[in-house]
N, C-alpha and C. Protein backbone atom coordinates (compact mmCIF):
# COMPACT_ATOMS: atom_id res chain seq x y z
N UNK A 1 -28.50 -8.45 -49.40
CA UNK A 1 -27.05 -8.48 -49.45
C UNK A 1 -26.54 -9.86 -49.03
N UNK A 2 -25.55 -10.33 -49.44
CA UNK A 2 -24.98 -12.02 -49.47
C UNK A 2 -24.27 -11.82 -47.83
N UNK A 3 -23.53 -11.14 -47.51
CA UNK A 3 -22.73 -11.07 -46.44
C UNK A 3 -22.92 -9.55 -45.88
N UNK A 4 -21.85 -9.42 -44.61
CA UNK A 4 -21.84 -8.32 -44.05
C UNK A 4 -20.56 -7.88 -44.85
N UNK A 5 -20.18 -7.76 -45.30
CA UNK A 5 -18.65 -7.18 -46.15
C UNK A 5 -19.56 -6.46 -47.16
N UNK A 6 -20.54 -6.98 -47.68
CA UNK A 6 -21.69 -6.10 -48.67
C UNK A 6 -22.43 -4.46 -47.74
N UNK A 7 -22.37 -4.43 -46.53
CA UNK A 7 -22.85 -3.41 -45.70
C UNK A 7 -22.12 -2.32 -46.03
N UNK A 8 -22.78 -0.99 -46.41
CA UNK A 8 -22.17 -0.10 -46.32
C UNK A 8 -22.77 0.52 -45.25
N UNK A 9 -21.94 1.79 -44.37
CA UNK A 9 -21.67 2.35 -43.42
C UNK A 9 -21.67 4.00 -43.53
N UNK A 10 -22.44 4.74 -43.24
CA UNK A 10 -22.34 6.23 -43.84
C UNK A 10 -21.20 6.28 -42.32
N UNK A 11 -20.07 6.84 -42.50
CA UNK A 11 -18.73 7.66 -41.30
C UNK A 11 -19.58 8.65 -41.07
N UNK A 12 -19.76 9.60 -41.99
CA UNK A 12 -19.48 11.10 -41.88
C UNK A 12 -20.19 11.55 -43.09
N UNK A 13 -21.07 13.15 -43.14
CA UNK A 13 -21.75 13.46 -44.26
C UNK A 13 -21.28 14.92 -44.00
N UNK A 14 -20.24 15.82 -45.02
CA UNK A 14 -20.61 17.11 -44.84
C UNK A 14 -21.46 17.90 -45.66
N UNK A 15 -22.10 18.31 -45.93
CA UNK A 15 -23.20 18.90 -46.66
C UNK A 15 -22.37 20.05 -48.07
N UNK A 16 -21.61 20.49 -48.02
CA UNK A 16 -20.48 21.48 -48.43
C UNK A 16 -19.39 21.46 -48.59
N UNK A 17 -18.38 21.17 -49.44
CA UNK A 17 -17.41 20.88 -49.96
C UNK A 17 -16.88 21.19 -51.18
N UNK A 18 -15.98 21.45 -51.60
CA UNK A 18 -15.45 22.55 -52.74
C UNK A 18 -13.95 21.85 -53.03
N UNK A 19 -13.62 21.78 -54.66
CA UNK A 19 -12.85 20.45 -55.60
C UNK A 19 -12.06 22.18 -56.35
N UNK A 20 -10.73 21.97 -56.43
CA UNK A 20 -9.92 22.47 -57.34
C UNK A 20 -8.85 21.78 -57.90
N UNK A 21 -8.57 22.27 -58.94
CA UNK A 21 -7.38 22.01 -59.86
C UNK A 21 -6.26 22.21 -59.23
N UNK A 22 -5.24 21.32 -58.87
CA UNK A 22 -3.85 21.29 -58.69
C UNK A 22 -2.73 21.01 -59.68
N UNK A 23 -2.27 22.43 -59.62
CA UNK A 23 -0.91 21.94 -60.57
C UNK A 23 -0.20 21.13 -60.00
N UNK A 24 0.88 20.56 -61.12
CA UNK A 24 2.16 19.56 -60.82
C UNK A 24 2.96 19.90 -59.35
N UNK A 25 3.19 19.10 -58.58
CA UNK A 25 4.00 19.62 -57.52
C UNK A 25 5.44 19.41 -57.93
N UNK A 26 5.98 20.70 -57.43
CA UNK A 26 7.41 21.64 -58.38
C UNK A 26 8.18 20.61 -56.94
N UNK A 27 7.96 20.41 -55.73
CA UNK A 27 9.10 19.83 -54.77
C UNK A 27 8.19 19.64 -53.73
N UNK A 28 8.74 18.05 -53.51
CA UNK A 28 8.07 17.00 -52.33
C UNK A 28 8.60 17.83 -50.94
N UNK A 29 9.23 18.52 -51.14
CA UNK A 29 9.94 18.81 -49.59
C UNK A 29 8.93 20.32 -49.50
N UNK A 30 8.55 21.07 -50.38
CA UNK A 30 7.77 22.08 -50.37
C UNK A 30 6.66 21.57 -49.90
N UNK A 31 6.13 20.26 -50.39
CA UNK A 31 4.88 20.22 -50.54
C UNK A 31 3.58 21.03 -51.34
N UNK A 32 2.42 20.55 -51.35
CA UNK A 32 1.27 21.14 -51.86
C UNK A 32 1.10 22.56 -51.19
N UNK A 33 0.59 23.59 -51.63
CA UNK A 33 0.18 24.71 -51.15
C UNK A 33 -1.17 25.10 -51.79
N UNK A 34 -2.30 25.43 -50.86
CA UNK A 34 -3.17 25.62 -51.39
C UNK A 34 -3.34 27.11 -52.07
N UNK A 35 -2.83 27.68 -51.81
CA UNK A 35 -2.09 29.35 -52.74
C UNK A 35 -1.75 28.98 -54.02
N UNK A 36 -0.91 27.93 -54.44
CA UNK A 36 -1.10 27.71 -55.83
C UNK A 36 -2.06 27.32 -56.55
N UNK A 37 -3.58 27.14 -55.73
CA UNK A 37 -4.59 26.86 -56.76
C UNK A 37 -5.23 28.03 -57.01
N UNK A 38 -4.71 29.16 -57.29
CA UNK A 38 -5.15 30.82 -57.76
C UNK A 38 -6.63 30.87 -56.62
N UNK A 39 -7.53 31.15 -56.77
CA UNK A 39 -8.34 32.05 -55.98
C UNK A 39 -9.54 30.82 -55.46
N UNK A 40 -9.33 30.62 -54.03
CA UNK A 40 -10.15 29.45 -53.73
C UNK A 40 -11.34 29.63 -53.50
N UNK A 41 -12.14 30.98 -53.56
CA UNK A 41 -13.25 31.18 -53.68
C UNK A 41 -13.92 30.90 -54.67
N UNK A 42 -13.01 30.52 -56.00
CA UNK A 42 -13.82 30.16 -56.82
C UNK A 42 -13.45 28.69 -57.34
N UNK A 43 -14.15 27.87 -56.68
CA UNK A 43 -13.41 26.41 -56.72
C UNK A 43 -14.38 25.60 -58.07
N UNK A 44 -13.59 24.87 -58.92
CA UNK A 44 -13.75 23.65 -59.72
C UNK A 44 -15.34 23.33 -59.71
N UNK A 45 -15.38 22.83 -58.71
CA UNK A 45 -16.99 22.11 -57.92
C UNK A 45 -17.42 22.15 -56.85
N UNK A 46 -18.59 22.42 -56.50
CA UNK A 46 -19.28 22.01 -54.66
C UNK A 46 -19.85 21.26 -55.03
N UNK A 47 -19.54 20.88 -53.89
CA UNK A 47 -20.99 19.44 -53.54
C UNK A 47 -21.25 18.94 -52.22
N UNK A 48 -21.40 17.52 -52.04
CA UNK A 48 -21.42 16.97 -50.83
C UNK A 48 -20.52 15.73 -50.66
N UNK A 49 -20.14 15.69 -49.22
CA UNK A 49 -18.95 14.55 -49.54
C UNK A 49 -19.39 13.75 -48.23
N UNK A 50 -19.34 12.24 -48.69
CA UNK A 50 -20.01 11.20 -47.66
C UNK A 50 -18.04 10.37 -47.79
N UNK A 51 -18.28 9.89 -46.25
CA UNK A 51 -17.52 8.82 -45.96
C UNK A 51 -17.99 7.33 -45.99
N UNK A 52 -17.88 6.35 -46.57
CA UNK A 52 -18.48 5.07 -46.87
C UNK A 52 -17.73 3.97 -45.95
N UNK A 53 -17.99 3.51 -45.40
CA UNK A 53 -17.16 2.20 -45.37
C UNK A 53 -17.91 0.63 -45.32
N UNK A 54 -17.17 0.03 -46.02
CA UNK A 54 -18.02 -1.15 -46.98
C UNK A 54 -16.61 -2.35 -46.57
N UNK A 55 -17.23 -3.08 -45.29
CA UNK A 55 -16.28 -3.83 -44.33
C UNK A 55 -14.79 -3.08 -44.40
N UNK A 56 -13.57 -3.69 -45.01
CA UNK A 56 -12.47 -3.07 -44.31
C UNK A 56 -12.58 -1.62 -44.68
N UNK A 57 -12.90 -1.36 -46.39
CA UNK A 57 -12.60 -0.46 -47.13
C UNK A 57 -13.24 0.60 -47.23
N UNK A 58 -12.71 1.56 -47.26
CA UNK A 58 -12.98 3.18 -47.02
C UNK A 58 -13.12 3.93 -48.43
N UNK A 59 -14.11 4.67 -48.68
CA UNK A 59 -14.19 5.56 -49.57
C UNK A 59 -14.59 7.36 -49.39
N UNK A 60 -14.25 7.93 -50.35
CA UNK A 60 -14.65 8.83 -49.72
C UNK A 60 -15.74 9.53 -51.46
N UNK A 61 -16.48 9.61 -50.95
CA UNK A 61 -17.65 10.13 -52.47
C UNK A 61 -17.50 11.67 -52.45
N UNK A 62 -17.52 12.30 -53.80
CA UNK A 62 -17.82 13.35 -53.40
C UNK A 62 -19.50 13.29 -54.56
N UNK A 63 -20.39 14.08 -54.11
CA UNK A 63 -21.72 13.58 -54.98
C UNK A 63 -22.46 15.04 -55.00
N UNK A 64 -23.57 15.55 -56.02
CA UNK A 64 -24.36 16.66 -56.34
C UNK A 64 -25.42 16.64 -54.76
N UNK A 65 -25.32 17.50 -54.38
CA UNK A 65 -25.69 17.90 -52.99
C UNK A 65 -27.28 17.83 -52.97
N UNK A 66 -27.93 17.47 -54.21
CA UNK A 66 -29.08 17.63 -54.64
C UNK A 66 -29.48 16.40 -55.20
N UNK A 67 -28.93 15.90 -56.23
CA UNK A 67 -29.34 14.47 -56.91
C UNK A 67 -28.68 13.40 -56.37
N UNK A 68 -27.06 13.54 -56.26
CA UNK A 68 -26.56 12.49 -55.45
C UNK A 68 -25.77 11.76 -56.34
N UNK A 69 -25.65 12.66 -57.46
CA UNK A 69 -25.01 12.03 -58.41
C UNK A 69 -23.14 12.32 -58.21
N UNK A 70 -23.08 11.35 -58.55
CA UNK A 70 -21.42 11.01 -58.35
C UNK A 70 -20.36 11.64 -59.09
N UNK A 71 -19.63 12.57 -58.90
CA UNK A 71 -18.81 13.48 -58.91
C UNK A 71 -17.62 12.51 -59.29
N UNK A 72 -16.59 11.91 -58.10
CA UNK A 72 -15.47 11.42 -58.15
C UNK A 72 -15.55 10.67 -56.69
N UNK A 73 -14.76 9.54 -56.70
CA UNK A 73 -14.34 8.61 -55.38
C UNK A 73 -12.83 8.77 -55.18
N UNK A 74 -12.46 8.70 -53.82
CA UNK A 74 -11.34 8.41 -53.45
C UNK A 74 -11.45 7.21 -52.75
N UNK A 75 -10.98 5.92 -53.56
CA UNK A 75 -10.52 4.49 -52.15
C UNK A 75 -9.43 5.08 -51.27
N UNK A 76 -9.58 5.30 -49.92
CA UNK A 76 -9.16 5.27 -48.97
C UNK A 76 -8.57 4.12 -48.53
N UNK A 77 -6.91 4.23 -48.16
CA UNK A 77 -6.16 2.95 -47.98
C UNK A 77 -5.15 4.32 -46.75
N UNK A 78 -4.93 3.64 -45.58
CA UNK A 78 -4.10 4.33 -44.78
C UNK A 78 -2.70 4.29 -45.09
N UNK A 79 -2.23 4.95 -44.69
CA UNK A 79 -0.60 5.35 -44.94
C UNK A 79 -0.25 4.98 -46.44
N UNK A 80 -1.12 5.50 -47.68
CA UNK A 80 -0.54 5.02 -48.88
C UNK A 80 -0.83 6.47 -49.94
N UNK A 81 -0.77 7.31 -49.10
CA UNK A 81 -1.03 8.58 -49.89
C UNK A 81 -1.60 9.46 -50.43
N UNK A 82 -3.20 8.45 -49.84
CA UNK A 82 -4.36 8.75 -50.51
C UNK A 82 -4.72 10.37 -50.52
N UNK A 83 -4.35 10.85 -49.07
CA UNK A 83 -4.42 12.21 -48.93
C UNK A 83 -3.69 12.87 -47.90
N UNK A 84 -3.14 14.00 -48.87
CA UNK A 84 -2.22 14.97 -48.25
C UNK A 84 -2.81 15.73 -47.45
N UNK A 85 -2.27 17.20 -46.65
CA UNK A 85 -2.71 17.78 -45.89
C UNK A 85 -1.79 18.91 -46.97
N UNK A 86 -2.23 20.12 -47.22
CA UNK A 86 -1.41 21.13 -47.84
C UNK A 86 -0.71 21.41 -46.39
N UNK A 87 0.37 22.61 -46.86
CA UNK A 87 1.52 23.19 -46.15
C UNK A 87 1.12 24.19 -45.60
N UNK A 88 0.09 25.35 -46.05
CA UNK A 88 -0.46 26.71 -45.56
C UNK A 88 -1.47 26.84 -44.99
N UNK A 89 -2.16 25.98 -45.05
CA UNK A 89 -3.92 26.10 -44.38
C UNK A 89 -4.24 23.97 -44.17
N UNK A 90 -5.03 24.88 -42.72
CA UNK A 90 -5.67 23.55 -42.15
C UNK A 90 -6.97 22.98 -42.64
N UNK A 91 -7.68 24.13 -43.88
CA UNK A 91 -8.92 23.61 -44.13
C UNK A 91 -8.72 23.11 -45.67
N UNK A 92 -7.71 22.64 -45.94
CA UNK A 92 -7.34 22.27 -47.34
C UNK A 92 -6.40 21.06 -47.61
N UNK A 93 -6.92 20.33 -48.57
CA UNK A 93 -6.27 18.52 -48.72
C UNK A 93 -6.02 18.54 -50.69
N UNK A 94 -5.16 17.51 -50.08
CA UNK A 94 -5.00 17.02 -52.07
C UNK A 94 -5.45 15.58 -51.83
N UNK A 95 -6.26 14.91 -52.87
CA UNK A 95 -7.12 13.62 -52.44
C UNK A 95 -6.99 13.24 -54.02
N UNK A 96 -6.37 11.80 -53.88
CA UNK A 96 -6.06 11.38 -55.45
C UNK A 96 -7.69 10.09 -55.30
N UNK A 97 -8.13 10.44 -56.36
CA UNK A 97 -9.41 9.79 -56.77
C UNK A 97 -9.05 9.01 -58.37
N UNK A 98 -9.75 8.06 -58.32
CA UNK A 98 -9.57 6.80 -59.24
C UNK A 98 -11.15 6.57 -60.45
N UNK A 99 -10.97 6.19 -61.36
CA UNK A 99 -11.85 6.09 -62.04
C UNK A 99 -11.22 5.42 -63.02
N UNK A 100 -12.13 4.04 -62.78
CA UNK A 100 -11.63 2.83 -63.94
C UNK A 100 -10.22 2.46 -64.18
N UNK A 101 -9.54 2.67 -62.68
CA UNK A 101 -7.73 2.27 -63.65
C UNK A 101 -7.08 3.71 -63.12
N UNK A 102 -7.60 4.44 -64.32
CA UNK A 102 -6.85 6.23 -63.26
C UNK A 102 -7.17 6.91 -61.98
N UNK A 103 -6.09 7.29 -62.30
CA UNK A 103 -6.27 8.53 -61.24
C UNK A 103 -6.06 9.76 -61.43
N UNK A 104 -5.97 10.64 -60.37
CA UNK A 104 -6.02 12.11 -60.60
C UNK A 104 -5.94 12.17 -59.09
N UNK A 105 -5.23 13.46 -58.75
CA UNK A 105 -5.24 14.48 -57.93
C UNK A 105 -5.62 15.69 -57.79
N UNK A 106 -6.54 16.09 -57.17
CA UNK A 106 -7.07 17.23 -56.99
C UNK A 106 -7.55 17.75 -55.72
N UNK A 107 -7.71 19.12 -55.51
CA UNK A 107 -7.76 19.88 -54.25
C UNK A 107 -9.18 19.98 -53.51
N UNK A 108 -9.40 19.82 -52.25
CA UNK A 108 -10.13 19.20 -51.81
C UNK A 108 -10.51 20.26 -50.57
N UNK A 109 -11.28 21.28 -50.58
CA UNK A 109 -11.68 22.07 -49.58
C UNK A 109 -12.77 22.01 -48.40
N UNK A 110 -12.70 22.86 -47.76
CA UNK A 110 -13.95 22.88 -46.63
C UNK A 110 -14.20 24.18 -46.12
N UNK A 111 -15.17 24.58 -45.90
CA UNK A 111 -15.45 26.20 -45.58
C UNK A 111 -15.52 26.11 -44.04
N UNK A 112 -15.32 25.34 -43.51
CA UNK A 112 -15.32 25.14 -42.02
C UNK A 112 -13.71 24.53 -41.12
N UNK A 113 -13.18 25.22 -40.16
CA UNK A 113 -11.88 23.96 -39.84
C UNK A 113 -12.56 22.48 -39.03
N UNK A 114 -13.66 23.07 -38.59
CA UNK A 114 -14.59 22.19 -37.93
C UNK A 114 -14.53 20.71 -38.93
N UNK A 115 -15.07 21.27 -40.02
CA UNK A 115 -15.83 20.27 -41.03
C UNK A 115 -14.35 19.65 -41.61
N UNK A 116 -12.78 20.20 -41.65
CA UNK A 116 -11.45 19.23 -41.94
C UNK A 116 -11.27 18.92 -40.53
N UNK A 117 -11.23 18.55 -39.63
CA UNK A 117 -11.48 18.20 -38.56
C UNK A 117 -12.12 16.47 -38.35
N UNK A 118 -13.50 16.98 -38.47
CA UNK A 118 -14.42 15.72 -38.22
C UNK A 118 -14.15 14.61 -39.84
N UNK A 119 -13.63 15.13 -41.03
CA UNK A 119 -12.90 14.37 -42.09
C UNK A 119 -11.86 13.82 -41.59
N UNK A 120 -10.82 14.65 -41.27
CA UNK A 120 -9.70 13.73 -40.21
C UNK A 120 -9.74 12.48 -39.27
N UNK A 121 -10.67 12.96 -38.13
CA UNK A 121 -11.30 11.54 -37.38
C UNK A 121 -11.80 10.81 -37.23
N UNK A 122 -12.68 11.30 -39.14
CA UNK A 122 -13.57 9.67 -39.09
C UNK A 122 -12.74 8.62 -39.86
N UNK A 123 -11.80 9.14 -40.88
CA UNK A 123 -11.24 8.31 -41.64
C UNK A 123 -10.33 7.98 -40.58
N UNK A 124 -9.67 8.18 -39.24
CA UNK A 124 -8.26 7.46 -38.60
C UNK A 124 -9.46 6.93 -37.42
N UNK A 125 -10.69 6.89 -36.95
CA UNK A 125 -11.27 6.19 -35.93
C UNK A 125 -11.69 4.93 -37.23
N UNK A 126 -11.78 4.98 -38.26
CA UNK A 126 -13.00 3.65 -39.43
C UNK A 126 -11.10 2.91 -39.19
N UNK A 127 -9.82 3.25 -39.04
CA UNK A 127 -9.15 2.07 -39.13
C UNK A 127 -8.60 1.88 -37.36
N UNK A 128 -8.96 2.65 -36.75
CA UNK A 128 -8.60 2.19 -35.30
C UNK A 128 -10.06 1.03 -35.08
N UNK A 129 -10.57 1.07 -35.88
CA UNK A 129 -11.84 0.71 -34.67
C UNK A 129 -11.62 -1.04 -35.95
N UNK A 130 -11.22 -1.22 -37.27
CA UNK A 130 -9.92 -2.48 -37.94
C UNK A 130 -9.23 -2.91 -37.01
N UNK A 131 -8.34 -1.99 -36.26
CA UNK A 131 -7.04 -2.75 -35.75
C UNK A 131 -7.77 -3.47 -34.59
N UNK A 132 -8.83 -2.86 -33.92
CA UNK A 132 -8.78 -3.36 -32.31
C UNK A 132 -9.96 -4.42 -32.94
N UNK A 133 -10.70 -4.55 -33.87
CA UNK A 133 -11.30 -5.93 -34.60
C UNK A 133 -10.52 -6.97 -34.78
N UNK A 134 -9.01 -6.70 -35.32
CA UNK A 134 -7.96 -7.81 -35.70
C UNK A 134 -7.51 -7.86 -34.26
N UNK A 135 -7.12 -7.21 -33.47
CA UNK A 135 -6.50 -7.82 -31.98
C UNK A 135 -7.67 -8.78 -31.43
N UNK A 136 -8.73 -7.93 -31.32
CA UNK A 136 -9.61 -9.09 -30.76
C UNK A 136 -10.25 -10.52 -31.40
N UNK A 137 -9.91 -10.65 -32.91
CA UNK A 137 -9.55 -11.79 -32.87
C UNK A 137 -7.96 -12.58 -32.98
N UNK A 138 -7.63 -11.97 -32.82
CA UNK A 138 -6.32 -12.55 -32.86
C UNK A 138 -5.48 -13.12 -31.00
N UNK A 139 -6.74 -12.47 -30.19
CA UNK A 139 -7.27 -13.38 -28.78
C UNK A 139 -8.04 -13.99 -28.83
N UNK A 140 -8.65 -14.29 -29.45
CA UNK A 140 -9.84 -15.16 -29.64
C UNK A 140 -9.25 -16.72 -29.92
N UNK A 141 -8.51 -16.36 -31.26
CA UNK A 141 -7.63 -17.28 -31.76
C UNK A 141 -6.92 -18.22 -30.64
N UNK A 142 -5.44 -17.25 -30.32
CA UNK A 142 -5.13 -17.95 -29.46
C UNK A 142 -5.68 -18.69 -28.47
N UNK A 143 -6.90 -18.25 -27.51
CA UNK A 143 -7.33 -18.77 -26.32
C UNK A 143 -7.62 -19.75 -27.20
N UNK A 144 -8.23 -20.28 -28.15
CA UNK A 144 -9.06 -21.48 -28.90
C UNK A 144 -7.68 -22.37 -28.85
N UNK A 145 -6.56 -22.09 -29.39
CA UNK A 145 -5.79 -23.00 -29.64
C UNK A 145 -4.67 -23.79 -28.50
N UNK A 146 -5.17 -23.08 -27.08
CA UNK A 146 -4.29 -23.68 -25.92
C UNK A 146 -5.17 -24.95 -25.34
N UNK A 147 -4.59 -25.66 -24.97
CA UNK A 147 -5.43 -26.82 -24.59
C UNK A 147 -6.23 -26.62 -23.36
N UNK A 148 -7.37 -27.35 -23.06
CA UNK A 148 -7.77 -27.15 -22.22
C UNK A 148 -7.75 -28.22 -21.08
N UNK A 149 -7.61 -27.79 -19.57
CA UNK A 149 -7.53 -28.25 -18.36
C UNK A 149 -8.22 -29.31 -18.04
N UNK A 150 -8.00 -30.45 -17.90
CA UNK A 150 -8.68 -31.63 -17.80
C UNK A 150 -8.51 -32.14 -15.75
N UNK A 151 -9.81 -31.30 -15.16
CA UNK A 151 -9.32 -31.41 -13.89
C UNK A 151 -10.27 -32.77 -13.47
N UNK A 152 -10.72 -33.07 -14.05
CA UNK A 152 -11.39 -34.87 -13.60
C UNK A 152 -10.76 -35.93 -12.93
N UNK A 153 -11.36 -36.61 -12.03
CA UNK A 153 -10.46 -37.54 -11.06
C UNK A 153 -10.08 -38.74 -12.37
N UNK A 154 -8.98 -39.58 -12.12
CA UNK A 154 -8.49 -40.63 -13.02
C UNK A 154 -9.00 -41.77 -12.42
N UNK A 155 -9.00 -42.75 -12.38
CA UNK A 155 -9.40 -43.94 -11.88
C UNK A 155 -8.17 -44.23 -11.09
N UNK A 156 -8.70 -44.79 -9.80
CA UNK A 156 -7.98 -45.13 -8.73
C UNK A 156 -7.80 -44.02 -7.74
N UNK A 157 -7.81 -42.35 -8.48
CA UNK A 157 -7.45 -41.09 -7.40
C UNK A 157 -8.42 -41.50 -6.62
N UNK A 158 -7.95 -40.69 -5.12
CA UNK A 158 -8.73 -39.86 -4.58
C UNK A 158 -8.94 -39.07 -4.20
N UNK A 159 -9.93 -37.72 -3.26
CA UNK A 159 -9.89 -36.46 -3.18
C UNK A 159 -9.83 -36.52 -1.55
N UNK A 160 -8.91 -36.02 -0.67
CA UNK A 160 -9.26 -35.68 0.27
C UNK A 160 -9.05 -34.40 0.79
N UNK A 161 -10.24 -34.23 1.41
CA UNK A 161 -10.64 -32.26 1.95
C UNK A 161 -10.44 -32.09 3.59
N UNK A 162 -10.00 -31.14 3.99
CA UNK A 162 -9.87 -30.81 5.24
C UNK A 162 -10.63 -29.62 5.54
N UNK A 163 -11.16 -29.67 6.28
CA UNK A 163 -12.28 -29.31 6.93
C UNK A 163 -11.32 -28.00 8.26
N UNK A 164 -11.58 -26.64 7.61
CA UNK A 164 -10.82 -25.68 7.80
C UNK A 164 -11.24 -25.81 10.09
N UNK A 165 -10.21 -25.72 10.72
CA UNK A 165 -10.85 -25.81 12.03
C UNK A 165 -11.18 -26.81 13.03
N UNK A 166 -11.04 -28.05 12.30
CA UNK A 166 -11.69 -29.22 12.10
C UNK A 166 -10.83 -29.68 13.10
N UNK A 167 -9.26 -30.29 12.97
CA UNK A 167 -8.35 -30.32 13.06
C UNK A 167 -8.14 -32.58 12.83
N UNK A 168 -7.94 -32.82 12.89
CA UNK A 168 -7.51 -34.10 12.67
C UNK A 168 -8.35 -35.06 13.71
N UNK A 169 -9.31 -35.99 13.23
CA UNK A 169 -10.47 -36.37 13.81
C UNK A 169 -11.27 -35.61 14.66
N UNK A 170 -11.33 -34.62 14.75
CA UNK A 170 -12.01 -33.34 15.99
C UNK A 170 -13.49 -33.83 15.63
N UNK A 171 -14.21 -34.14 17.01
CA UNK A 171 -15.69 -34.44 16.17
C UNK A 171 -15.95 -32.56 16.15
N UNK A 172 -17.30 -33.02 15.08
CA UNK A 172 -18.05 -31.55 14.94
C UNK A 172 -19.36 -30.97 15.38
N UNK A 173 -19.75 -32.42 16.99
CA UNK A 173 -20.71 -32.10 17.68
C UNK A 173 -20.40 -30.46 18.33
N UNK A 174 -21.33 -30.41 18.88
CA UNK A 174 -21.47 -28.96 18.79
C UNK A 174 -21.32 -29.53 21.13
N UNK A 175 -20.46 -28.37 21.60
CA UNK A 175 -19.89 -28.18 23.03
C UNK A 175 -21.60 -28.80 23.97
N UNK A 176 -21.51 -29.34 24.40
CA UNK A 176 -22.53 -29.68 25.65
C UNK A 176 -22.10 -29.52 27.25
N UNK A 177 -23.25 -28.74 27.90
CA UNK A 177 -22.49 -28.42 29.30
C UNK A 177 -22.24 -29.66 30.02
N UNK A 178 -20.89 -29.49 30.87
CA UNK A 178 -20.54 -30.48 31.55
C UNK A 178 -21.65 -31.22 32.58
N UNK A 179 -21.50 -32.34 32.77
CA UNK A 179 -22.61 -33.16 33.63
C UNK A 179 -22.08 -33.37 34.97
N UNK A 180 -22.98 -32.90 36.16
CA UNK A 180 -22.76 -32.91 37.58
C UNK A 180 -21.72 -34.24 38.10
N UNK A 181 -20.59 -33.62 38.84
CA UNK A 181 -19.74 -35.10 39.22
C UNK A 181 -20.61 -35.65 40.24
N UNK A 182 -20.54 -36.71 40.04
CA UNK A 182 -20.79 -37.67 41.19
C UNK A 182 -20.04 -37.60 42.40
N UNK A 183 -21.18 -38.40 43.37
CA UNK A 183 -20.18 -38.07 44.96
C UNK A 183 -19.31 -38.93 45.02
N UNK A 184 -18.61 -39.55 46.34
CA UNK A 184 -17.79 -40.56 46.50
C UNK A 184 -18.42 -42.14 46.39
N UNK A 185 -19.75 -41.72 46.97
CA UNK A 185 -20.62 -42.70 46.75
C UNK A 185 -20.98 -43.24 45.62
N UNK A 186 -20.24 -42.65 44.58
CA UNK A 186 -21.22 -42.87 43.24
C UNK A 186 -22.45 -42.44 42.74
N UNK A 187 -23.71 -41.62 43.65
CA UNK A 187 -24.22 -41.01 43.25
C UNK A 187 -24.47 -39.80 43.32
N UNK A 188 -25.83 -39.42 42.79
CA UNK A 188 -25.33 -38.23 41.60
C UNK A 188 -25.95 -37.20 42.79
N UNK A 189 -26.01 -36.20 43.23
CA UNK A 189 -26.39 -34.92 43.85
C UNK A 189 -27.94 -35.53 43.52
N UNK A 190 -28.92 -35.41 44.66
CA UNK A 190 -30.01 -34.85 44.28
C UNK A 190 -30.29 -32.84 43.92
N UNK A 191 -31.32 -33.35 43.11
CA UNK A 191 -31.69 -32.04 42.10
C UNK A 191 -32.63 -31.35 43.18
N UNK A 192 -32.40 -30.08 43.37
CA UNK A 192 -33.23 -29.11 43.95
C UNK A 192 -34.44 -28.85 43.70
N UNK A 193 -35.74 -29.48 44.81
CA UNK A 193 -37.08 -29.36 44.52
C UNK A 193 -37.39 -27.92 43.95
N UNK A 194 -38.61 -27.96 42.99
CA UNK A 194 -39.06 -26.31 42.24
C UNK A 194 -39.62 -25.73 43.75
N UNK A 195 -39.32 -24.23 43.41
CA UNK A 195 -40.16 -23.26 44.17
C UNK A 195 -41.50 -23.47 44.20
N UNK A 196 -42.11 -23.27 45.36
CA UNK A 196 -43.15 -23.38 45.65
C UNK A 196 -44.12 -22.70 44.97
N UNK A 197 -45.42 -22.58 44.71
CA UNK A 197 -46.53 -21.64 43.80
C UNK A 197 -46.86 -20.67 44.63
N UNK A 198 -46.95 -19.54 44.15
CA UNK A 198 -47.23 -18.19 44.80
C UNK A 198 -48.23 -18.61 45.61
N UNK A 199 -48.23 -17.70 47.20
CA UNK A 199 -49.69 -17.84 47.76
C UNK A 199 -48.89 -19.02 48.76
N UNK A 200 -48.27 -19.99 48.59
CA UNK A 200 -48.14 -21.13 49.46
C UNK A 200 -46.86 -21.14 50.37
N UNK A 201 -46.00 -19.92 49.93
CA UNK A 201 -44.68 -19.83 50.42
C UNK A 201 -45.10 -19.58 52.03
N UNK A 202 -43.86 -19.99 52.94
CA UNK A 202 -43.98 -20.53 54.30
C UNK A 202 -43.15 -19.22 54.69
């Protein structure tokens, strides 16, 4: 593959999935009802339906559960209509799929609420997990384009540090005990002969 934009990405695989015929919708404010596709037990097609994503772009396959052969695609584009949610039931969608130029709409089942469920959150986590890619570069960006801090001395500075404690010439010899005063005489105390060695004491 030339790039990573060539990577495809399996989202999501449900094993089971079931395609009907939708009539014309009679009113946008009604919406789709999956009751108007007469008896959903007996649906159009089964198969298997994979979620793709191939860098930004989202597809959704539906393919022979067995060969793998390709049924119909939906390009997945957020907030553009790609797919409805019917009005009466939570395990039922209208999903407009494209082929060469057309399209079509048609009804889009699941024998599980589980399995419209995990369809729901992979297609809205594949563009949350876009947006927080574009924020994080779009920090990236900026930090690159602020200048950076030039804390180097100039010629002629200089640095001076104070020495926490220190206080303003304080030397930092370390305290020595005071030394015996002298007498009036000027000299110094004689020093107290050592104790005698055991055995010799008087």
């Amino acid at each position: 593959m030339s790039d990573d934009s060539d990577y495809e990405s399996v989202l999501l695989v449900i094993r089971e999935c079931y395609v009907y015929k939708v009539p014309p919708l009679q009113s946008s404010s009604r919406g789709y009802r999956a009751a108007d596709w007469g008896n959903v037990d007996e649906p159009l097609w089964r198969g298997r339906l994979r979620i793709i994503a191939q860098g930004k772009k989202c597809f959704i396959r539906l393919e022979d559960g067995k060969t793998g052969e390709l049924f119909a695609v939906c390009p997945y584009e957020e907030n553009k209509g790609c797919i409805e949610s019917v009005t009466d039931s939570s395990r039922y969608f209208v999903v407009r799929i494209e082929d060469q130029g057309r399209h079509a709409f048609i009804g889009l089942g699941f024998l599980d609420r589980s399995h419209a469920f995990d369809f729901n959150v992979a297609l809205q986590d594949h563009f949350k997990h876009l947006a927080a890619e574009e924020r994080s570069a779009e920090q990236k960006k900026a930090g690159a384009q602020q200048p950076k801090m030039d804390f180097s001395l100039k010629e002629g500075q200089t640095l001076n540090l104070t020495i926490a404690g220190g206080g303003t010439g304080a030397s930092t010899r370390r305290n020595r005990p005071p030394r015996p005063a002298a007498s009036e005489d000027g000299v110094l105390p004689a020093l107290l002969p050592p104790p005698p060695p055991p055995g010799k004491r008087k």
